[in-house]
PDB file of N, CA and C in Angstrom:
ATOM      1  N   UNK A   1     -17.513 205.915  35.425  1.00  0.00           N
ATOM      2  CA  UNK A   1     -16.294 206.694  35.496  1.00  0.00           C
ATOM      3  C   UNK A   1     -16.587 208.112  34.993  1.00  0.00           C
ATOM      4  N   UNK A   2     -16.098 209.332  35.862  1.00  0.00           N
ATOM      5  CA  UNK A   2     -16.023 211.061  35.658  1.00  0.00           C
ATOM      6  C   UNK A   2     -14.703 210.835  34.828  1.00  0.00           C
ATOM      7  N   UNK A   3     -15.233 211.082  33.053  1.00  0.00           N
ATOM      8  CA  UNK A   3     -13.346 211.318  32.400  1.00  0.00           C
ATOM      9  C   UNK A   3     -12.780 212.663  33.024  1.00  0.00           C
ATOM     10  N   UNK A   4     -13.469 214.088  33.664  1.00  0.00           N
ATOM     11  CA  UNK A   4     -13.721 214.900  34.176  1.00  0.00           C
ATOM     12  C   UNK A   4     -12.426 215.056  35.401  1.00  0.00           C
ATOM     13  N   UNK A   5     -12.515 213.460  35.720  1.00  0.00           N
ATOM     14  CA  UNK A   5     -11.780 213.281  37.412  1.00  0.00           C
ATOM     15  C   UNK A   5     -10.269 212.649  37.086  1.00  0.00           C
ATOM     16  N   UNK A   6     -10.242 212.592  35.225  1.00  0.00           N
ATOM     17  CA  UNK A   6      -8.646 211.864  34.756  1.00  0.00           C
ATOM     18  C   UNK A   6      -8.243 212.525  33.699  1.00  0.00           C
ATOM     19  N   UNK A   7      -7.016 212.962  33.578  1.00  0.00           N
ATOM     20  CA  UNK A   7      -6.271 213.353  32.980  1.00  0.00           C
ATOM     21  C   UNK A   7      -4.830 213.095  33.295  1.00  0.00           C
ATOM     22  N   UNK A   8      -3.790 213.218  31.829  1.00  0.00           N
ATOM     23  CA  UNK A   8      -2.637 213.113  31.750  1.00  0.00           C
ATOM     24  C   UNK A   8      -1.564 213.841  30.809  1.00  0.00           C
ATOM     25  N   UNK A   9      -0.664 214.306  30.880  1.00  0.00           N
ATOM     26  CA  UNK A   9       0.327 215.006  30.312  1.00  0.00           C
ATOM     27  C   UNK A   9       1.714 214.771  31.109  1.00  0.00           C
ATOM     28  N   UNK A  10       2.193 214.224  30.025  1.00  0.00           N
ATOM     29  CA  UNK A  10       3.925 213.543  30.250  1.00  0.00           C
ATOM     30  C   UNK A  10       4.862 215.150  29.732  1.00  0.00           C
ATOM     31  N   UNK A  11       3.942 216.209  29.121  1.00  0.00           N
ATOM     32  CA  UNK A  11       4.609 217.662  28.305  1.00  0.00           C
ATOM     33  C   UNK A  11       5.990 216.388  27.068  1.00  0.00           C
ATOM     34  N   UNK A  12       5.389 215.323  26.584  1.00  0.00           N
ATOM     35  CA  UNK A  12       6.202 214.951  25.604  1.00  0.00           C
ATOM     36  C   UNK A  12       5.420 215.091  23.998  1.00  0.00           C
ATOM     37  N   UNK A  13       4.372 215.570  24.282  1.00  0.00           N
ATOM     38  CA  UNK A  13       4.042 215.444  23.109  1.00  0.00           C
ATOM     39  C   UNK A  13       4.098 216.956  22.747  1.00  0.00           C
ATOM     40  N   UNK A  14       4.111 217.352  21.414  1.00  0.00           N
ATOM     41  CA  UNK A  14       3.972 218.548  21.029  1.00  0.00           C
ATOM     42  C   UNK A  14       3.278 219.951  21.566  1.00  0.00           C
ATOM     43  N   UNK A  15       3.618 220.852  22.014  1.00  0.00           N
ATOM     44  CA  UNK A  15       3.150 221.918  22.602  1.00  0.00           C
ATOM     45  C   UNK A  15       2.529 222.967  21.189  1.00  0.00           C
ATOM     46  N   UNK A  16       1.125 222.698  20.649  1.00  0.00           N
ATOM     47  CA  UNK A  16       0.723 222.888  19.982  1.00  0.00           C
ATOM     48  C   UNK A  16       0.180 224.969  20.109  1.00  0.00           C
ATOM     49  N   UNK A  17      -0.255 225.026  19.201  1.00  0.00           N
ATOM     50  CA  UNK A  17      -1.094 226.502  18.970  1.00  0.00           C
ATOM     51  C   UNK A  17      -2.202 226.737  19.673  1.00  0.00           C
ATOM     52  N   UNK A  18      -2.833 225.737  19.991  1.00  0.00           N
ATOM     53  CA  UNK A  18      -4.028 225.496  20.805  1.00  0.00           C
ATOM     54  C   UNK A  18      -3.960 225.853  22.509  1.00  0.00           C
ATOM     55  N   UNK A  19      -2.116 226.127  22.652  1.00  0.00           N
ATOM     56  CA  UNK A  19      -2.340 226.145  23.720  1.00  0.00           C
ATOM     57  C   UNK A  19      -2.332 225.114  25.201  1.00  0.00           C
ATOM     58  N   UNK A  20      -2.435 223.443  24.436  1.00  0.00           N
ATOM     59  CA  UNK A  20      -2.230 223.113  25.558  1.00  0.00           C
ATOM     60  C   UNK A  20      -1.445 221.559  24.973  1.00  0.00           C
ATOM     61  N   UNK A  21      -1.220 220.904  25.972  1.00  0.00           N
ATOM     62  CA  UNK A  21      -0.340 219.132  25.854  1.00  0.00           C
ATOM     63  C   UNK A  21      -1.683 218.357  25.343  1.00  0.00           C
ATOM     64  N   UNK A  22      -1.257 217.397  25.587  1.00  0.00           N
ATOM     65  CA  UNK A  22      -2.491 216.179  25.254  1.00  0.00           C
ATOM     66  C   UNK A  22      -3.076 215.928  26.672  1.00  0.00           C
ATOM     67  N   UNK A  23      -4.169 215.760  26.615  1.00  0.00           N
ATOM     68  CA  UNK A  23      -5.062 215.661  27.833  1.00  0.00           C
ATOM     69  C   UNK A  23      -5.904 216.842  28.704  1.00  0.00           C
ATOM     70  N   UNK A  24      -5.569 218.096  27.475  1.00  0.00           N
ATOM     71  CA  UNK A  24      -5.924 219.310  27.760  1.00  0.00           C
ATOM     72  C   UNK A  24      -5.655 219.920  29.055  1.00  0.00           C
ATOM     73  N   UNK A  25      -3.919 219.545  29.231  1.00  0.00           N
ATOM     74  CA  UNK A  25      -3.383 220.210  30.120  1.00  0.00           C
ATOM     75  C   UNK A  25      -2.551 221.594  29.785  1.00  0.00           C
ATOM     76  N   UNK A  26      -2.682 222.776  30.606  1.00  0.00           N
ATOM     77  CA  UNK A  26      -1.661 223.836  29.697  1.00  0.00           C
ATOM     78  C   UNK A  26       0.067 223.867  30.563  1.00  0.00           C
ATOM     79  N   UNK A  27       0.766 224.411  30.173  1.00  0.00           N
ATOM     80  CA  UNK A  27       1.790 224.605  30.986  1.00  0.00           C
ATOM     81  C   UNK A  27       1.695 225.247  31.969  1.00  0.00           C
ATOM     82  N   UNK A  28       0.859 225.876  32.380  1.00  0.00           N
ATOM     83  CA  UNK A  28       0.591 227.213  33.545  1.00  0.00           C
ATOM     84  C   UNK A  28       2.226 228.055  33.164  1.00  0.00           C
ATOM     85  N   UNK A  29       2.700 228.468  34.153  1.00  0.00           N
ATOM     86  CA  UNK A  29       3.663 230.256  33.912  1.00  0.00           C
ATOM     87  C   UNK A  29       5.154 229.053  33.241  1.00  0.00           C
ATOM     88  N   UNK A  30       5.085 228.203  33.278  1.00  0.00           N
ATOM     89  CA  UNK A  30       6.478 226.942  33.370  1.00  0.00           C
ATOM     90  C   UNK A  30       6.970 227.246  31.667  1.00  0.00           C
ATOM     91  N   UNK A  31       8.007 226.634  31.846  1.00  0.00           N
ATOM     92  CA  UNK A  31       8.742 226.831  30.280  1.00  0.00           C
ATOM     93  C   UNK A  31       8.858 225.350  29.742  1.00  0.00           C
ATOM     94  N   UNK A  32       8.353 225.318  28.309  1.00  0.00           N
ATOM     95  CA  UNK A  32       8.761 223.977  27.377  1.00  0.00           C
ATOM     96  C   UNK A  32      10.304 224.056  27.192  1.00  0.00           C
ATOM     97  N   UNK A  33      10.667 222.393  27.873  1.00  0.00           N
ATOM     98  CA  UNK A  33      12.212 222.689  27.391  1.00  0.00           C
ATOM     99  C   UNK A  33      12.278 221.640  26.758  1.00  0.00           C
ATOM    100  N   UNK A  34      12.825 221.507  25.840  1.00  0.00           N
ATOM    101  CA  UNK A  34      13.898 220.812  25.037  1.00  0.00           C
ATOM    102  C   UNK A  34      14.869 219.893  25.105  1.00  0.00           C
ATOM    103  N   UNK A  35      16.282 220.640  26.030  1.00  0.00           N
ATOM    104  CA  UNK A  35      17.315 219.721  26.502  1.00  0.00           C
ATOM    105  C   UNK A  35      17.023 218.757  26.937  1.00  0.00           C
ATOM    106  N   UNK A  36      17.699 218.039  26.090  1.00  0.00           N
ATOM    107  CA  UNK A  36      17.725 216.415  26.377  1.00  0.00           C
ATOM    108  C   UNK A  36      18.086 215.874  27.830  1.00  0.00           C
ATOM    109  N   UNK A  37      18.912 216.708  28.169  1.00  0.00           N
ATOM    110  CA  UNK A  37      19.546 216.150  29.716  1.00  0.00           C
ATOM    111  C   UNK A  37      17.961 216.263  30.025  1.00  0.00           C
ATOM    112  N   UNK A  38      17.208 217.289  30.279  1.00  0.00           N
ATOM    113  CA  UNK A  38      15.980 217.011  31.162  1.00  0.00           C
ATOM    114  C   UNK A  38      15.022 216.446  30.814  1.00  0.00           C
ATOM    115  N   UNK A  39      14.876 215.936  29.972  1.00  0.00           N
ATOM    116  CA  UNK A  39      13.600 215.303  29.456  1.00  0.00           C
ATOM    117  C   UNK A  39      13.779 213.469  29.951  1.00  0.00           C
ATOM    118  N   UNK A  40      12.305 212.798  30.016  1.00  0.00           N
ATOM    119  CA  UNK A  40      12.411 211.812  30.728  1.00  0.00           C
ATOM    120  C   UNK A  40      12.195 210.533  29.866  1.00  0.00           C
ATOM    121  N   UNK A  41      11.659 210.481  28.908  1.00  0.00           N
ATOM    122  CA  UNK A  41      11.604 209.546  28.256  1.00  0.00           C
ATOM    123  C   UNK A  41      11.027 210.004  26.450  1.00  0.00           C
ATOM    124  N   UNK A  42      10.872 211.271  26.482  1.00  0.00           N
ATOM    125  CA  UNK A  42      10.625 212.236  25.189  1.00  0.00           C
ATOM    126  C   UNK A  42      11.374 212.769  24.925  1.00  0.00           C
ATOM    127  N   UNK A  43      10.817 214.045  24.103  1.00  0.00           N
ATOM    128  CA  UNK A  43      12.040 215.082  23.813  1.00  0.00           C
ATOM    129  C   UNK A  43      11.597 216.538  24.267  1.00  0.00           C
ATOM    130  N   UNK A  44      10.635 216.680  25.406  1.00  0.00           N
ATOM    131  CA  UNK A  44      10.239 217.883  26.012  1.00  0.00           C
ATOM    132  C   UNK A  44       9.820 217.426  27.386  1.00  0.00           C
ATOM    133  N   UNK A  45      10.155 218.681  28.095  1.00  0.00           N
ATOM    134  CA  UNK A  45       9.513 218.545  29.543  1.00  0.00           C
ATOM    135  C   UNK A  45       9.112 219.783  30.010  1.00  0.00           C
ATOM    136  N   UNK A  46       8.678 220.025  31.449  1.00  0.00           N
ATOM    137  CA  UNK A  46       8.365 221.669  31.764  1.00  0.00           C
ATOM    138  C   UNK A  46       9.370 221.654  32.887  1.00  0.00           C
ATOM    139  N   UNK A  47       9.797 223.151  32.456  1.00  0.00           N
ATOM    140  CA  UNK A  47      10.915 223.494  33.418  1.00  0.00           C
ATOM    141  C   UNK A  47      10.066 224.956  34.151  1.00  0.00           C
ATOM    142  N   UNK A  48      10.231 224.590  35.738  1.00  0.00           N
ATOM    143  CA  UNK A  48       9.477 225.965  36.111  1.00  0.00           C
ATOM    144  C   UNK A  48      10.503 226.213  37.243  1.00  0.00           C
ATOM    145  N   UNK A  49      10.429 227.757  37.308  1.00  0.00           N
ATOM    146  CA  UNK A  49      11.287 227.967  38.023  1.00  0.00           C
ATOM    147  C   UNK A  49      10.429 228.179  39.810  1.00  0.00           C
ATOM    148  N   UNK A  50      11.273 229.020  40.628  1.00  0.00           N
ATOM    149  CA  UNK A  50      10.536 228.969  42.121  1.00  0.00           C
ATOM    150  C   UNK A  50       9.112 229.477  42.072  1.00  0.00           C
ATOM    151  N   UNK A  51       8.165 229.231  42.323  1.00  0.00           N
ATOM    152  CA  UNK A  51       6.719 229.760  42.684  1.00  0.00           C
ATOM    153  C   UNK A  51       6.516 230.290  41.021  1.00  0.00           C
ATOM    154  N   UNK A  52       6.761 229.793  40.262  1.00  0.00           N
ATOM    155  CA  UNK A  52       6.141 229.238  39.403  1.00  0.00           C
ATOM    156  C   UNK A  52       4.881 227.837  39.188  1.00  0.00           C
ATOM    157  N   UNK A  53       3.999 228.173  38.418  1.00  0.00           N
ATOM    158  CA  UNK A  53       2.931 227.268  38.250  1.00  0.00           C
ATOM    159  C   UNK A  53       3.056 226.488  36.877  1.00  0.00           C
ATOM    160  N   UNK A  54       2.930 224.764  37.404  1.00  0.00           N
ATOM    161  CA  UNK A  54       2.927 223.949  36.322  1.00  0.00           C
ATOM    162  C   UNK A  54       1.974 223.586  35.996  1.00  0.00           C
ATOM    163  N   UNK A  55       2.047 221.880  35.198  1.00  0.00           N
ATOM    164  CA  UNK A  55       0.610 221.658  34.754  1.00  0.00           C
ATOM    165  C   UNK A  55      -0.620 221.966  35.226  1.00  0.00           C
ATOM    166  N   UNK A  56      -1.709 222.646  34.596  1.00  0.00           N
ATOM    167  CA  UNK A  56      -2.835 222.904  35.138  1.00  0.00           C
ATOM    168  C   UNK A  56      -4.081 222.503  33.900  1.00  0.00           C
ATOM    169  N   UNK A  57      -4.985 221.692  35.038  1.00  0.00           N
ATOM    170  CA  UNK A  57      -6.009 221.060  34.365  1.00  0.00           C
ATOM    171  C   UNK A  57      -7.465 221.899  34.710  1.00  0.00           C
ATOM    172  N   UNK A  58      -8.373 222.180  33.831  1.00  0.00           N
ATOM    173  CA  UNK A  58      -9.687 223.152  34.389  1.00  0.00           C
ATOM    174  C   UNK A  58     -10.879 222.033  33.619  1.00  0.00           C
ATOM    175  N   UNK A  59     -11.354 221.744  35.091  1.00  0.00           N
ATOM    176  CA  UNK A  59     -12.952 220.862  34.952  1.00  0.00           C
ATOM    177  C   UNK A  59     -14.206 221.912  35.941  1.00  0.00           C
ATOM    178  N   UNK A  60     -15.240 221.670  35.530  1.00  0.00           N
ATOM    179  CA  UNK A  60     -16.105 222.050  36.229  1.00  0.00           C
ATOM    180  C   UNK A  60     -15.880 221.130  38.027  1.00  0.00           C
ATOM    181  N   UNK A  61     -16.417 222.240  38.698  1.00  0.00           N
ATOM    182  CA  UNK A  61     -16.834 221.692  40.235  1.00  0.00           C
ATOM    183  C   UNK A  61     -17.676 221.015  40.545  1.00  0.00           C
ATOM    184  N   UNK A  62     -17.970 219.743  41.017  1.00  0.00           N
ATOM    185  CA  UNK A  62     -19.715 219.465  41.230  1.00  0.00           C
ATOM    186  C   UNK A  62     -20.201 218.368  40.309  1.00  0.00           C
ATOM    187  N   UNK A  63     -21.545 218.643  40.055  1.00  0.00           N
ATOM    188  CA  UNK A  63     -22.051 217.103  38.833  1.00  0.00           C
ATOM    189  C   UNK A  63     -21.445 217.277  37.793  1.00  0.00           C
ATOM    190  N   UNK A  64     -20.818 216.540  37.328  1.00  0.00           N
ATOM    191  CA  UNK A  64     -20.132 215.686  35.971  1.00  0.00           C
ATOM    192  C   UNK A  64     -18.806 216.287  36.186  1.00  0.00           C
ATOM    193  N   UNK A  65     -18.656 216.933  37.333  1.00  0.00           N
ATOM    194  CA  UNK A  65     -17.113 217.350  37.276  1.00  0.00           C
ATOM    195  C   UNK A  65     -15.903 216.521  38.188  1.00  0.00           C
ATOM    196  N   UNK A  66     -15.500 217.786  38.650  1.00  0.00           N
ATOM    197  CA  UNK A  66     -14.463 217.303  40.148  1.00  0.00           C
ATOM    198  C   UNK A  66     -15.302 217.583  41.954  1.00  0.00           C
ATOM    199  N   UNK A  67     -15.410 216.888  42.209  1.00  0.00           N
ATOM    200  CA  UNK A  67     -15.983 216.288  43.542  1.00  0.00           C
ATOM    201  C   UNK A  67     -14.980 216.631  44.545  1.00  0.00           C
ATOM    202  N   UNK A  68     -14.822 217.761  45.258  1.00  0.00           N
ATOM    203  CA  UNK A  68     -14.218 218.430  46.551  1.00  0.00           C
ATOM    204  C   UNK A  68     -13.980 217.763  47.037  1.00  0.00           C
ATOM    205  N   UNK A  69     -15.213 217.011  47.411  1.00  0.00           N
ATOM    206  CA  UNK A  69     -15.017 215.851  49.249  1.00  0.00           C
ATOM    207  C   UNK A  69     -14.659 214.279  48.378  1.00  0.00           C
ATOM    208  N   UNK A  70     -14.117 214.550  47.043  1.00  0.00           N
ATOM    209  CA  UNK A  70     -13.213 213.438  46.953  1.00  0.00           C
ATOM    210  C   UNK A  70     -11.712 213.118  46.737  1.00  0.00           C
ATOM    211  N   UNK A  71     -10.676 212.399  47.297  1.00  0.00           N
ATOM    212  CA  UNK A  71      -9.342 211.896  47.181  1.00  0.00           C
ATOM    213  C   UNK A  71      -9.174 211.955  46.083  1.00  0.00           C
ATOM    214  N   UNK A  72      -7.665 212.747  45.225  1.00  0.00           N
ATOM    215  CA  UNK A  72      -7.161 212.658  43.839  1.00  0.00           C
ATOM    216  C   UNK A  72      -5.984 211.994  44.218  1.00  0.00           C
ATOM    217  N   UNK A  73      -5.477 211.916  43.038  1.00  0.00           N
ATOM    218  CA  UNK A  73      -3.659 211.173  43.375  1.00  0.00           C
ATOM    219  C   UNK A  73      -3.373 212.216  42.072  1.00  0.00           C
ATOM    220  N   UNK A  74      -1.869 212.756  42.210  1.00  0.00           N
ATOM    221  CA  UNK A  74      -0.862 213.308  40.869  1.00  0.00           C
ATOM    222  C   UNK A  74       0.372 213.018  41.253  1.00  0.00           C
ATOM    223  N   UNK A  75       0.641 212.514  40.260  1.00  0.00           N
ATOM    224  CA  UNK A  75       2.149 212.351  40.494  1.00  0.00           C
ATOM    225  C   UNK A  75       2.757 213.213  39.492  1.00  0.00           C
ATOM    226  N   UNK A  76       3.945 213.315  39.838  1.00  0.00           N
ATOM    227  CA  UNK A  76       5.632 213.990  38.607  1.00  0.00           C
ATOM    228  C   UNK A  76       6.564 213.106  38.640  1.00  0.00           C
ATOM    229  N   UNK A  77       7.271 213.389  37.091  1.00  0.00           N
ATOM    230  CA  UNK A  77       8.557 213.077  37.654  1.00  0.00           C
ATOM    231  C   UNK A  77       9.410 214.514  37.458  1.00  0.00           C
ATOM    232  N   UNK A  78      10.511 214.342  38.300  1.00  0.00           N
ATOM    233  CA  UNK A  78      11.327 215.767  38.962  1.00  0.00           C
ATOM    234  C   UNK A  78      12.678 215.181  38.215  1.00  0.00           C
ATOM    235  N   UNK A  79      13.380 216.087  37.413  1.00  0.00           N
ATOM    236  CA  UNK A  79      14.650 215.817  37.451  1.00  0.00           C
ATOM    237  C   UNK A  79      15.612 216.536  38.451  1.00  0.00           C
ATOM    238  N   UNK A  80      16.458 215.649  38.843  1.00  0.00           N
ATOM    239  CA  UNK A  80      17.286 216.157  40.501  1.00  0.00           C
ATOM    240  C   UNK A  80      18.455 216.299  40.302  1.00  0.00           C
ATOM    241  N   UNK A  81      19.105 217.380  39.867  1.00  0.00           N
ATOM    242  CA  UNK A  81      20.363 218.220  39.492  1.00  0.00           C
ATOM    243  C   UNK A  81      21.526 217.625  41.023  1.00  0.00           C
ATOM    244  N   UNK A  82      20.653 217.085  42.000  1.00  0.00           N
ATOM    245  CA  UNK A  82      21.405 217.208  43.561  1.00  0.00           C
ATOM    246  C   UNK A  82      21.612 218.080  44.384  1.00  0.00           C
ATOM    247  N   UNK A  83      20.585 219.355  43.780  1.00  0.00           N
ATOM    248  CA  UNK A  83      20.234 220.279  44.809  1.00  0.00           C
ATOM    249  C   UNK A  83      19.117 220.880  44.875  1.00  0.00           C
ATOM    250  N   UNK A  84      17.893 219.883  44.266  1.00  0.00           N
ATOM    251  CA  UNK A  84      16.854 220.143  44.147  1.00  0.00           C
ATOM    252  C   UNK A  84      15.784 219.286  45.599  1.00  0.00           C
ATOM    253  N   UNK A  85      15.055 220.360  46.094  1.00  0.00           N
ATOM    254  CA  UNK A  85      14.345 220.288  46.505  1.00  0.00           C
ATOM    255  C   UNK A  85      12.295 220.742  46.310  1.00  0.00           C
ATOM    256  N   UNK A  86      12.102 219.614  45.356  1.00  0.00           N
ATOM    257  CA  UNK A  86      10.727 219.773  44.684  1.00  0.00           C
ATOM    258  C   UNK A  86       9.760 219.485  45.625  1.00  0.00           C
ATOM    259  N   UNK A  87       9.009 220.072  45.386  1.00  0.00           N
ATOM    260  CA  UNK A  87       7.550 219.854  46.089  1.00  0.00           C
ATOM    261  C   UNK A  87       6.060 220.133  45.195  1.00  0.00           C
ATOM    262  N   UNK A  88       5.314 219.120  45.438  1.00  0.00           N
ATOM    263  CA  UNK A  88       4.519 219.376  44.884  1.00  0.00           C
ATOM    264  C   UNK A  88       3.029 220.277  45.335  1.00  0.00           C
ATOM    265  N   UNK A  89       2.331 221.201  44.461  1.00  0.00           N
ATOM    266  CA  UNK A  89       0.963 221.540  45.405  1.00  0.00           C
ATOM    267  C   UNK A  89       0.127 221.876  44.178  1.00  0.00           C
ATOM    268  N   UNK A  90      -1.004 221.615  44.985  1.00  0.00           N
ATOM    269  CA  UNK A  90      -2.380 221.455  43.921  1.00  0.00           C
ATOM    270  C   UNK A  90      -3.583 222.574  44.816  1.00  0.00           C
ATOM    271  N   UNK A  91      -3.968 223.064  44.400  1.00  0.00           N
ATOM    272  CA  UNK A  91      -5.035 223.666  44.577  1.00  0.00           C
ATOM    273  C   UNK A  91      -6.636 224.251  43.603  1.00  0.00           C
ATOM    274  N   UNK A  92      -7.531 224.055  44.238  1.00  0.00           N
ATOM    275  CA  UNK A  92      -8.801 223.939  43.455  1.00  0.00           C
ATOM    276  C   UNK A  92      -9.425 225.889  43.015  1.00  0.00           C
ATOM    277  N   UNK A  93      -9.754 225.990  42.223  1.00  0.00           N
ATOM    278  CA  UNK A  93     -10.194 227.369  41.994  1.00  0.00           C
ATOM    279  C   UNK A  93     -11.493 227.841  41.216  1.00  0.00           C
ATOM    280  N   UNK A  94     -12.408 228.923  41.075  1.00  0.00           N
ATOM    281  CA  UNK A  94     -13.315 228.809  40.453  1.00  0.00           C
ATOM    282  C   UNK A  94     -13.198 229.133  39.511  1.00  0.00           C
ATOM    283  N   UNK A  95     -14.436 229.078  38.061  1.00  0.00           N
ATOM    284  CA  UNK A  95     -13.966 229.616  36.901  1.00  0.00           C
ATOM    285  C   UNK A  95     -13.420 230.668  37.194  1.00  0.00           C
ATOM    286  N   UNK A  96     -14.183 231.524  37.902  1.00  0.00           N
ATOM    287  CA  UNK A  96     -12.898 233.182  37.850  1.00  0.00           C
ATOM    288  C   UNK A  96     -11.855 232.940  38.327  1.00  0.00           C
ATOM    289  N   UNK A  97     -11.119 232.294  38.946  1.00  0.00           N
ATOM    290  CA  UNK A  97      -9.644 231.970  39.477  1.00  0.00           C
ATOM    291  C   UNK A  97      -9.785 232.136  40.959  1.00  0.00           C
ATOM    292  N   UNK A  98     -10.784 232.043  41.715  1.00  0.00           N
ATOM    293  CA  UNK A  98     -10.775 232.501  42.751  1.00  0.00           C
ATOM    294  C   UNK A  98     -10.679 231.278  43.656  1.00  0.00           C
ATOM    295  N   UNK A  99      -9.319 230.931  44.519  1.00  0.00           N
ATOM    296  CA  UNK A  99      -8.764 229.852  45.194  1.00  0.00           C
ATOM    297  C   UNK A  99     -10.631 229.592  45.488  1.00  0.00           C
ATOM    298  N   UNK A 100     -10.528 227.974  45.404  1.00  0.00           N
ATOM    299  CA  UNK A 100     -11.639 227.136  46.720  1.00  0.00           C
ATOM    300  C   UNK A 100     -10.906 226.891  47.963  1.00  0.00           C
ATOM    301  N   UNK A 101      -9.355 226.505  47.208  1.00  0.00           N
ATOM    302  CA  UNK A 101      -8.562 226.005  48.661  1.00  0.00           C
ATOM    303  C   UNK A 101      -7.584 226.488  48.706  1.00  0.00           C
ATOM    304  N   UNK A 102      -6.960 226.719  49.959  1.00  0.00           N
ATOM    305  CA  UNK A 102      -5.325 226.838  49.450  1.00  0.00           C
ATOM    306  C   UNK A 102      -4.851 225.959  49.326  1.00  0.00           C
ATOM    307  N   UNK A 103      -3.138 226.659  48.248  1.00  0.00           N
ATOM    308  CA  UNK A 103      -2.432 225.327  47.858  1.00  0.00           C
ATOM    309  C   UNK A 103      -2.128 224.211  48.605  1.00  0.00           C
ATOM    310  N   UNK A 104      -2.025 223.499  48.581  1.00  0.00           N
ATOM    311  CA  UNK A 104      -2.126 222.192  49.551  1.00  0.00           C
ATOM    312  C   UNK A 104      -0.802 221.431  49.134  1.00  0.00           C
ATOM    313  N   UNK A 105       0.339 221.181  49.819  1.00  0.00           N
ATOM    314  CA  UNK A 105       1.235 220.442  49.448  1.00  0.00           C
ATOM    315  C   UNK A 105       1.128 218.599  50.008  1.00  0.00           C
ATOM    316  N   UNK A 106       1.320 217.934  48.379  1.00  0.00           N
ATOM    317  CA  UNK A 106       1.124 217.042  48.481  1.00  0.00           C
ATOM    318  C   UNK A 106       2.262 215.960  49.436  1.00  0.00           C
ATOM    319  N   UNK A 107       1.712 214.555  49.719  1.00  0.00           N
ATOM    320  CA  UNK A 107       2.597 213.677  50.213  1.00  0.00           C
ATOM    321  C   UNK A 107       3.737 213.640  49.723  1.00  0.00           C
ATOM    322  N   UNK A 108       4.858 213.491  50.423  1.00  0.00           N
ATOM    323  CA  UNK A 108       6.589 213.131  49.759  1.00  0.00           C
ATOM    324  C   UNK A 108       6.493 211.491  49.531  1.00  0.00           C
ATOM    325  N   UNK A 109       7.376 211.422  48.567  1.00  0.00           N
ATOM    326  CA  UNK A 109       7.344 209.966  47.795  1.00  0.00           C
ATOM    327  C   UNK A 109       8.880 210.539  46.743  1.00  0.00           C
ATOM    328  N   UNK A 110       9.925 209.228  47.575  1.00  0.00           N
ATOM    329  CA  UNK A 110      10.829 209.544  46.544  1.00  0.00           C
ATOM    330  C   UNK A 110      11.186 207.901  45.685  1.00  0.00           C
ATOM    331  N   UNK A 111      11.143 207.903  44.825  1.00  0.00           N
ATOM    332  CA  UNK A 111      12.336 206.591  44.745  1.00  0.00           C
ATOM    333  C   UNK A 111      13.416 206.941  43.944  1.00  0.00           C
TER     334      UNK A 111
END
């Protein structure tokens, strides 16, 4: 197993000085919120607004890292006010920030 190729952040645990959640995810441009109405099973979540960027995870490309020509899965959960239309997208970049791919919007999956 690449630990490299897994990570996780629920944004319930403390948003520390360091900069990032547990699993060494950061918030990207998104806001720590608080309100209870939005939070899912903690007492924080990330609230981002339009073309805003959320969780973001940084591994190396390649040996011991993340593998291009391989399948990831991410999921969210979305809180749905009833006029929300979320979507998710992931895209790969180099250390300098320079897209590998464009954003790529993921499969729809509601329950």
């Amino acid at each position: 197993m690449n630990f490299n190729e897994f990570t996780y952040s629920g944004a319930e645990d403390v948003y520390s000085l360091s900069g990032f959640f547990g699993g060494e995810v950061t918030k990207g441009t998104g806001t720590v919120n608080t309100t209870s109405t939005y939070v899912h099973t903690g007492t924080s979540s990330l609230k981002l607004a339009q073309n805003q960027e959320g969780f973001t995870y940084k591994a190396a490309i390649g040996a011991g890292g993340i593998d291009i020509d391989r399948k990831y899965r991410a999921t969210v959960w979305i809180y749905d006010n009833g006029n929300t239309t979320a979507k998710l997208y992931y895209k790969l970049q180099t250390a300098g920030g320079v897209d590998v791919t464009t954003p790529n919007q993921g499969e729809a999956f509601q329950q």
